[in-house]
Protein backbone atom coordinates (compact mmCIF):
# COMPACT_ATOMS: atom_id res chain seq x y z
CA UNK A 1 -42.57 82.99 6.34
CA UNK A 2 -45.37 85.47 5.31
CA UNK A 3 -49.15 84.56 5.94
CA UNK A 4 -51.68 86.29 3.72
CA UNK A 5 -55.16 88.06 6.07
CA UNK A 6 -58.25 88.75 4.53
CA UNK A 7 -56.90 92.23 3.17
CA UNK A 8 -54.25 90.90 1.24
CA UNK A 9 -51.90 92.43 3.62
CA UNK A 10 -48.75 90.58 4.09
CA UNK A 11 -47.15 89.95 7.56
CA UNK A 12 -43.72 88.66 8.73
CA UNK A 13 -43.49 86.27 11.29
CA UNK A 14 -41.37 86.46 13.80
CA UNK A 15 -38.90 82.94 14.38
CA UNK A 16 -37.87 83.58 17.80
CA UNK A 17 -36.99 79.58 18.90
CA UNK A 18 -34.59 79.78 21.77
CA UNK A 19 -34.13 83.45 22.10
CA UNK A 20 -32.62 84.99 25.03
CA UNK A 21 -35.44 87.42 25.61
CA UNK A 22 -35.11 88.10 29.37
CA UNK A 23 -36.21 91.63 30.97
CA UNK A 24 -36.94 92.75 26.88
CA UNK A 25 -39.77 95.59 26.98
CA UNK A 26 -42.01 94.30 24.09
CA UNK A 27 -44.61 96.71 25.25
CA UNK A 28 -47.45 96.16 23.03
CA UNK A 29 -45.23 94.62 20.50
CA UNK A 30 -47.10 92.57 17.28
CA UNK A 31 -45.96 89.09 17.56
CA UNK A 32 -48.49 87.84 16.05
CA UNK A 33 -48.08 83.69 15.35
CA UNK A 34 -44.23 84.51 16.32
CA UNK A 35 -42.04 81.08 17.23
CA UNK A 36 -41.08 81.77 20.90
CA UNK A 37 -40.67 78.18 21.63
CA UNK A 38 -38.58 77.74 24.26
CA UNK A 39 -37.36 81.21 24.79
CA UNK A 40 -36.50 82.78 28.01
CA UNK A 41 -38.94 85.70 28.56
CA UNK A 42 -38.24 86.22 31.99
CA UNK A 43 -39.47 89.42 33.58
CA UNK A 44 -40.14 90.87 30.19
CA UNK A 45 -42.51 93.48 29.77
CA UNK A 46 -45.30 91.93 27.39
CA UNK A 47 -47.71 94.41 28.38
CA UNK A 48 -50.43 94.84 25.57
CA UNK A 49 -48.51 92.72 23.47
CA UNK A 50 -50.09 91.10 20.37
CA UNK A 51 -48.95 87.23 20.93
CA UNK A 52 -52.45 85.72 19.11
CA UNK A 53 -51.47 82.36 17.62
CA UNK A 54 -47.69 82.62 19.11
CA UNK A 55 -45.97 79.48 19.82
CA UNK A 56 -44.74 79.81 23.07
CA UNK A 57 -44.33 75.77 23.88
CA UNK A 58 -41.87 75.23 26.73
CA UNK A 59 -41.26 78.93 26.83
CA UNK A 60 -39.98 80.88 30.40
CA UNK A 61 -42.31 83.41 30.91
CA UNK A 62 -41.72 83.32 34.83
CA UNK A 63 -42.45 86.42 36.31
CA UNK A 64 -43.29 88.03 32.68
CA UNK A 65 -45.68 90.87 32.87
CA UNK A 66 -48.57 89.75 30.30
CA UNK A 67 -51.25 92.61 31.51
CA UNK A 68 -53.73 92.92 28.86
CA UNK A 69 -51.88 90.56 26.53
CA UNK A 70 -53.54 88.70 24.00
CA UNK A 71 -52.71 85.34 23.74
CA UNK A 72 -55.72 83.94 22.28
CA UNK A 73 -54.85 80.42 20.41
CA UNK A 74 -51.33 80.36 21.99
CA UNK A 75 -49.66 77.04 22.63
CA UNK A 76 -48.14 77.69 25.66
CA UNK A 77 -47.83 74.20 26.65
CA UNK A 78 -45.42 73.24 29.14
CA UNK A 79 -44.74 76.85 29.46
CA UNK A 80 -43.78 78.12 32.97
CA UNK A 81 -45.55 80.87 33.92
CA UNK A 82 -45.17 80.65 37.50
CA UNK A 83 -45.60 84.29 38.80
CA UNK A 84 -46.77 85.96 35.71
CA UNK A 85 -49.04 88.74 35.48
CA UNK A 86 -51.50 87.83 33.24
CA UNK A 87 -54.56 90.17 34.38
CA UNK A 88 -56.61 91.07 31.95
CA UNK A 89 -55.10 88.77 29.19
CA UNK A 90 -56.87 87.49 26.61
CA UNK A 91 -56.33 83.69 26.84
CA UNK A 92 -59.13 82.77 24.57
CA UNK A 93 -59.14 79.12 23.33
CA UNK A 94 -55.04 79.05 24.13
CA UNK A 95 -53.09 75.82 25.18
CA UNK A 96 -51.87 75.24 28.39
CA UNK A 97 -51.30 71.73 29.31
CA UNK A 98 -48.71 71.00 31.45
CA UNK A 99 -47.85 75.01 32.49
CA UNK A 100 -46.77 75.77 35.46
CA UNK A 101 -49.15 78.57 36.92
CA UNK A 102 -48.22 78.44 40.19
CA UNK A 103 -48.43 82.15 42.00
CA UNK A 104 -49.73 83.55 38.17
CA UNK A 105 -52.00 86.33 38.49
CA UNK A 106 -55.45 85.56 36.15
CA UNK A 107 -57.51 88.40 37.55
CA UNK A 108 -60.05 89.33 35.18
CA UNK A 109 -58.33 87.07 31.97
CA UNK A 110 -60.36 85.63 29.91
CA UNK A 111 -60.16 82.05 29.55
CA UNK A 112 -63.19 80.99 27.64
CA UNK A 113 -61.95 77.62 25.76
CA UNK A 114 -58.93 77.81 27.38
CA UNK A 115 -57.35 74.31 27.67
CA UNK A 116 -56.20 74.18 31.46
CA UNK A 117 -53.51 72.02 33.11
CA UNK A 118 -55.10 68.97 34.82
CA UNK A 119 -53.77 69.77 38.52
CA UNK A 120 -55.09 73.92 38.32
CA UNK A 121 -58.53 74.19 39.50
CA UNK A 122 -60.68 76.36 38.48
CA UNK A 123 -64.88 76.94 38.21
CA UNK A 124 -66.62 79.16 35.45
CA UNK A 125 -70.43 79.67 36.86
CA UNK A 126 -72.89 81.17 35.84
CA UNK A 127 -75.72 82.60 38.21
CA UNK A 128 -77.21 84.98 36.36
CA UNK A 129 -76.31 88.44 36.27
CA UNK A 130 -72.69 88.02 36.45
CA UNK A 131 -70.08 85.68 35.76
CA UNK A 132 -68.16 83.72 37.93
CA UNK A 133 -64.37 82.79 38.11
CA UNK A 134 -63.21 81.38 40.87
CA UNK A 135 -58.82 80.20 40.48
CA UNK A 136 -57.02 78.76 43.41
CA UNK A 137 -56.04 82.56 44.30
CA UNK A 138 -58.34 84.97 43.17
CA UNK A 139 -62.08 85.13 42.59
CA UNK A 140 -63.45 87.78 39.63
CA UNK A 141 -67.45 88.35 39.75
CA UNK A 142 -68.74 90.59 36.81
CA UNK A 143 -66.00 93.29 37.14
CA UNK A 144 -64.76 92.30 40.62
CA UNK A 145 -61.73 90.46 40.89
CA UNK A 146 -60.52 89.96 44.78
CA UNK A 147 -58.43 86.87 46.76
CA UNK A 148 -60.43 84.59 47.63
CA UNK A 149 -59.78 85.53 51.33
CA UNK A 150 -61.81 88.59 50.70
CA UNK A 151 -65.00 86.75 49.10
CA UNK A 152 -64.67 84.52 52.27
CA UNK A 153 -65.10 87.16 54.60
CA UNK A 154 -67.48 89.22 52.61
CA UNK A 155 -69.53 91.46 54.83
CA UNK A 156 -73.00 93.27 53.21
CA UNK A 157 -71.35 96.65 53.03
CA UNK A 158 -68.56 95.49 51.64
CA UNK A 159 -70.87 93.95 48.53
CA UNK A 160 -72.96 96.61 48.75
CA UNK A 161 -70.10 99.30 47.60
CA UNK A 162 -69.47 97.19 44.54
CA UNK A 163 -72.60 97.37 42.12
CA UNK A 164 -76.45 97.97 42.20
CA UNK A 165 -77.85 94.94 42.83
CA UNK A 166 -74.64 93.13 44.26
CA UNK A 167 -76.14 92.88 48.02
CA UNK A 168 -79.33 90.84 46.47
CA UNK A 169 -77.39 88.85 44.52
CA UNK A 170 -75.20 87.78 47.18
CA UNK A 171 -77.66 86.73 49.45
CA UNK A 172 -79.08 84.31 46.43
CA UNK A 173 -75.67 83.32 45.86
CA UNK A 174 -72.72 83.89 47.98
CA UNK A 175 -72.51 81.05 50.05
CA UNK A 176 -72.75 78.65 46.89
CA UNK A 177 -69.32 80.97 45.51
CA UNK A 178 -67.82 80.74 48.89
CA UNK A 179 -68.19 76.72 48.95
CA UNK A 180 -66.53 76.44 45.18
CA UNK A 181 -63.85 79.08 46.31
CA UNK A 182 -62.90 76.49 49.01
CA UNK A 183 -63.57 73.17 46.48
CA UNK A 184 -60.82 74.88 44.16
CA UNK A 185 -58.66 75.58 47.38
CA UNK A 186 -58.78 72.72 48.35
């Protein structure tokens, strides 16, 4: 199957359904609307990789290392992603209904439009300044991403060491951060 971009530039995609794909370094590899459905990715090195449009329905990504990954539009339904590195992935408007995500690393992923599933909490908020994302695990303000332990026990110079500003902002806002972090524990 060949789709056509807006520079007339032809592209393979990649059918990939059921592939035994475990431990595979696909280090910023192009799979770009590839079928992965239901293939075992386990531990593989996705670093990087260009998965925008993939299916990856049902897929076993457990443990996969996604760093920096861009999955935008993925269906990744019923995926299970359970301890995947996915910091700094681009999960842009992707599916993920019914995934498992339990122990999956989202620090500083983008998941604007993301489709969630319904038992993983999470809170986008927006303060002013900076955003806020707080996951069951890990809370990312503006650049900052830290466990949610940290945030908890934030002290001033702690804040203070992060950003211009941050100590001010935290005094308008912190405790309101620290009360979602333990609604989305909870």
């Amino acid at each position: 199957m060949k789709v056509k971009f807006l520079d007339e530039t032809e592209r393979e995609i990649a059918d990939l359904y059921c592939a035994d794909l475990r431990g595979a370094d696909l280090y910023c590899a192009d799979l770009y609307g590839a079928n992965l459905r239901s293939a075992d990715l386990r531990s593989a090195d996705l670093r990087s990789a260009n998965l925008y449009g993939a299916n990856l329905r049902s897929a076993d990504l457990r443990s996969a290392d996604l760093r920096g990954a861009n999955l935008r539009s993925a269906d990744l339904r019923s995926a299970n992603l359970s301890g995947a590195d996915l910091r700094g992935a681009n999960l842009r408007s992707a599916d993920l209904r019914s995934a498992n995500l339990s122990g999956a690393d989202l620090r500083g992923a983008n998941i604007a439009n993301t489709i969630l599933p319904e038992n993983y909490r999470v809170a986008r908020l927006d303060f002013g300044g900076w955003p806020v994302l707080v996951t069951p695990t890990h809370t990312s303000i503006g650049c900052q991403s830290h466990e949610n332990a940290k945030w908890l026990k934030a002290d001033k110079r702690w804040i203070a060491a992060m950003a211009e500003g941050a100590v001010d902002w935290w005094a308008r806002h912190g405790e309101s951060v620290k009360a979602v972090i333990k609604d989305v524990q909870a």
